[in-house]
Protein backbone atom coordinates (compact mmCIF):
# COMPACT_ATOMS: atom_id res chain seq x y z
CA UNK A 1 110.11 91.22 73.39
CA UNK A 2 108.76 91.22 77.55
CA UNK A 3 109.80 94.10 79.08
CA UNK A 4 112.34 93.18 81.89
CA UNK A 5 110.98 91.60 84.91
CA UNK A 6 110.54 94.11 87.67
CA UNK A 7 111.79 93.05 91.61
CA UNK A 8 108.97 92.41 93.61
CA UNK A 9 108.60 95.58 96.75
CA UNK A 10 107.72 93.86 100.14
CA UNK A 11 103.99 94.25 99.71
CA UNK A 12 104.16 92.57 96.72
CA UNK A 13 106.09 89.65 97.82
CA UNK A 14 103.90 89.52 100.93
CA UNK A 15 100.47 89.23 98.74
CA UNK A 16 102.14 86.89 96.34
CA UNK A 17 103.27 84.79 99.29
CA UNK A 18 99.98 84.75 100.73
CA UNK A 19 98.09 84.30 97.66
CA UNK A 20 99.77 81.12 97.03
CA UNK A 21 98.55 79.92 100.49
CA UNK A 22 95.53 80.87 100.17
CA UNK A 23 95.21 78.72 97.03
CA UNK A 24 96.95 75.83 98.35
CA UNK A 25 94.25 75.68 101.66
CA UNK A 26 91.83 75.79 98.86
CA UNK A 27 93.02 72.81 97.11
CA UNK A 28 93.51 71.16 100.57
CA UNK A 29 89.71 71.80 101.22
CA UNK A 30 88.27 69.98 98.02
CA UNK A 31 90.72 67.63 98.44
CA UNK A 32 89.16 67.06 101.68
CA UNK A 33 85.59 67.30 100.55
CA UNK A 34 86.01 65.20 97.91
CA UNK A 35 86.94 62.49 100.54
CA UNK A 36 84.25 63.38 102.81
CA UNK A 37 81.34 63.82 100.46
CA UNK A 38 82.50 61.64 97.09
CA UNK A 39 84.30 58.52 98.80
CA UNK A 40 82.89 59.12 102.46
CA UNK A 41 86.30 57.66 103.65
CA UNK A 42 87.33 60.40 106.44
CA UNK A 43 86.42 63.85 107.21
CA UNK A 44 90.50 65.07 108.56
CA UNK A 45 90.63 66.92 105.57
CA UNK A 46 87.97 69.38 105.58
CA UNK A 47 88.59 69.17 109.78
CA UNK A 48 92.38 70.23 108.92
CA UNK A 49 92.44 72.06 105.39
CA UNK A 50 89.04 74.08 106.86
CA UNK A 51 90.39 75.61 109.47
CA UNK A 52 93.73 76.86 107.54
CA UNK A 53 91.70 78.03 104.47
CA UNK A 54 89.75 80.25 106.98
CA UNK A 55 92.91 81.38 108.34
CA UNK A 56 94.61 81.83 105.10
CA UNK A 57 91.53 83.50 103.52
CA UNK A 58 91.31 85.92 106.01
CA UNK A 59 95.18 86.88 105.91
CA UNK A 60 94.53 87.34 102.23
CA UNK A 61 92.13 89.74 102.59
CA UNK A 62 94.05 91.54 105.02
CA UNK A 63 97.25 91.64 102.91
CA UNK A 64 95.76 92.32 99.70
CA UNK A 65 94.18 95.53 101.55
CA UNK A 66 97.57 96.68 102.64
CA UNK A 67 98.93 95.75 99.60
CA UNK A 68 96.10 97.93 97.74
CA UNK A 69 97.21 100.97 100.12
CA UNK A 70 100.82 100.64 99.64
CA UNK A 71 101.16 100.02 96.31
CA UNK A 72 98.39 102.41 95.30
CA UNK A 73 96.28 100.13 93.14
CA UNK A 74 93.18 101.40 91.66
CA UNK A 75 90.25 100.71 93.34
CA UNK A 76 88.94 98.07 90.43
CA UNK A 77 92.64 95.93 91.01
CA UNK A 78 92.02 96.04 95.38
CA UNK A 79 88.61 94.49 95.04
CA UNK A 80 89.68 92.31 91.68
CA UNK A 81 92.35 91.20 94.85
CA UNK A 82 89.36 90.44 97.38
CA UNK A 83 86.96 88.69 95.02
CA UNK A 84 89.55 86.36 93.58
CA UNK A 85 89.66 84.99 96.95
CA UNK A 86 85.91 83.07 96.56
CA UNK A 87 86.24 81.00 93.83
CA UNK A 88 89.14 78.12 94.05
CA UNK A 89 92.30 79.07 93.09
CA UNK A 90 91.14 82.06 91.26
CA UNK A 91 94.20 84.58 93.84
CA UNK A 92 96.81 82.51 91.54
CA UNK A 93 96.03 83.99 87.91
CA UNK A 94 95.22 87.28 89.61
CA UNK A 95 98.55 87.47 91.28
CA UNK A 96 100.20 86.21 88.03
CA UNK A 97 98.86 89.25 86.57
CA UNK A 98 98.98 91.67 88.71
CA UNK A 99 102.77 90.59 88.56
CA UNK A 100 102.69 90.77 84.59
CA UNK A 101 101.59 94.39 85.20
CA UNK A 102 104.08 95.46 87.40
CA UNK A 103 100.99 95.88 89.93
CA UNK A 104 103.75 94.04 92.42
CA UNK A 105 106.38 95.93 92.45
CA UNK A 106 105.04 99.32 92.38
CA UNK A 107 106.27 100.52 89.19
CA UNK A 108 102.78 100.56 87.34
CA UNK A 109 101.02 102.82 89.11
CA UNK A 110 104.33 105.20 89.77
CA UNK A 111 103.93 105.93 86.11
CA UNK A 112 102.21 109.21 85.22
CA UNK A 113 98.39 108.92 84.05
CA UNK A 114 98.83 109.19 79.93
CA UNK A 115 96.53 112.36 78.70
CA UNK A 116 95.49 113.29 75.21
CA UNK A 117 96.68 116.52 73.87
CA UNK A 118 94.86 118.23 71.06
């Protein structure tokens, strides 16, 4: 059985927010190149979808800094965060498990580290 899903805290809402933004720009933008490039029928959608996946990709990184800070992620989750932001629509599966972890809500790293006693 799951364990019970956790509430998100407002960091975590913010980056999942934002990571879904940042994927839909993305889409937006190869949508756009594939109109520009493939069928050469207009270029409004890079023009358009561009500009907001700069926007968006920037606000991503920002968040998913603060995020990183406020939630106390380890330092291999914060830049798992930033380099899921290059590849297309790679921010979705890492904030669907970052949210499996409990990485959102700040209940996963509130837990003390687990040591081995002999």
């Amino acid at each position: 059985m799951p364990p019970p899903r956790q509430p998100l805290s407002p960091a975590g809402k913010v980056f999942s927010i934002v990571a879904l933004v940042e994927a839909f720009t993305w889409a937006g933008l190869l949508v756009g190149m594939y109109l520009k490039y493939v069928t050469g029928t207009t270029d409004a959608g890079v023009w358009l979808f561009g500009r907001l996946h700069g926007g968006a990709f920037l606000l991503y990184l920002v968040v998913a800094f603060v995020a990183g800070a406020r939630l106390r992620w380890p330092m291999w989750a914060l830049l798992l965060a930033v380099l899921a932001a290059i590849p297309p629509l790679a921010t979705l599966p890492v904030e669907f498990w970052f949210r499996r972890r409990g990485m959102l809500s700040g209940t996963a790293t509130a837990r003390a580290p687990e040591t081995e006693s002999r």
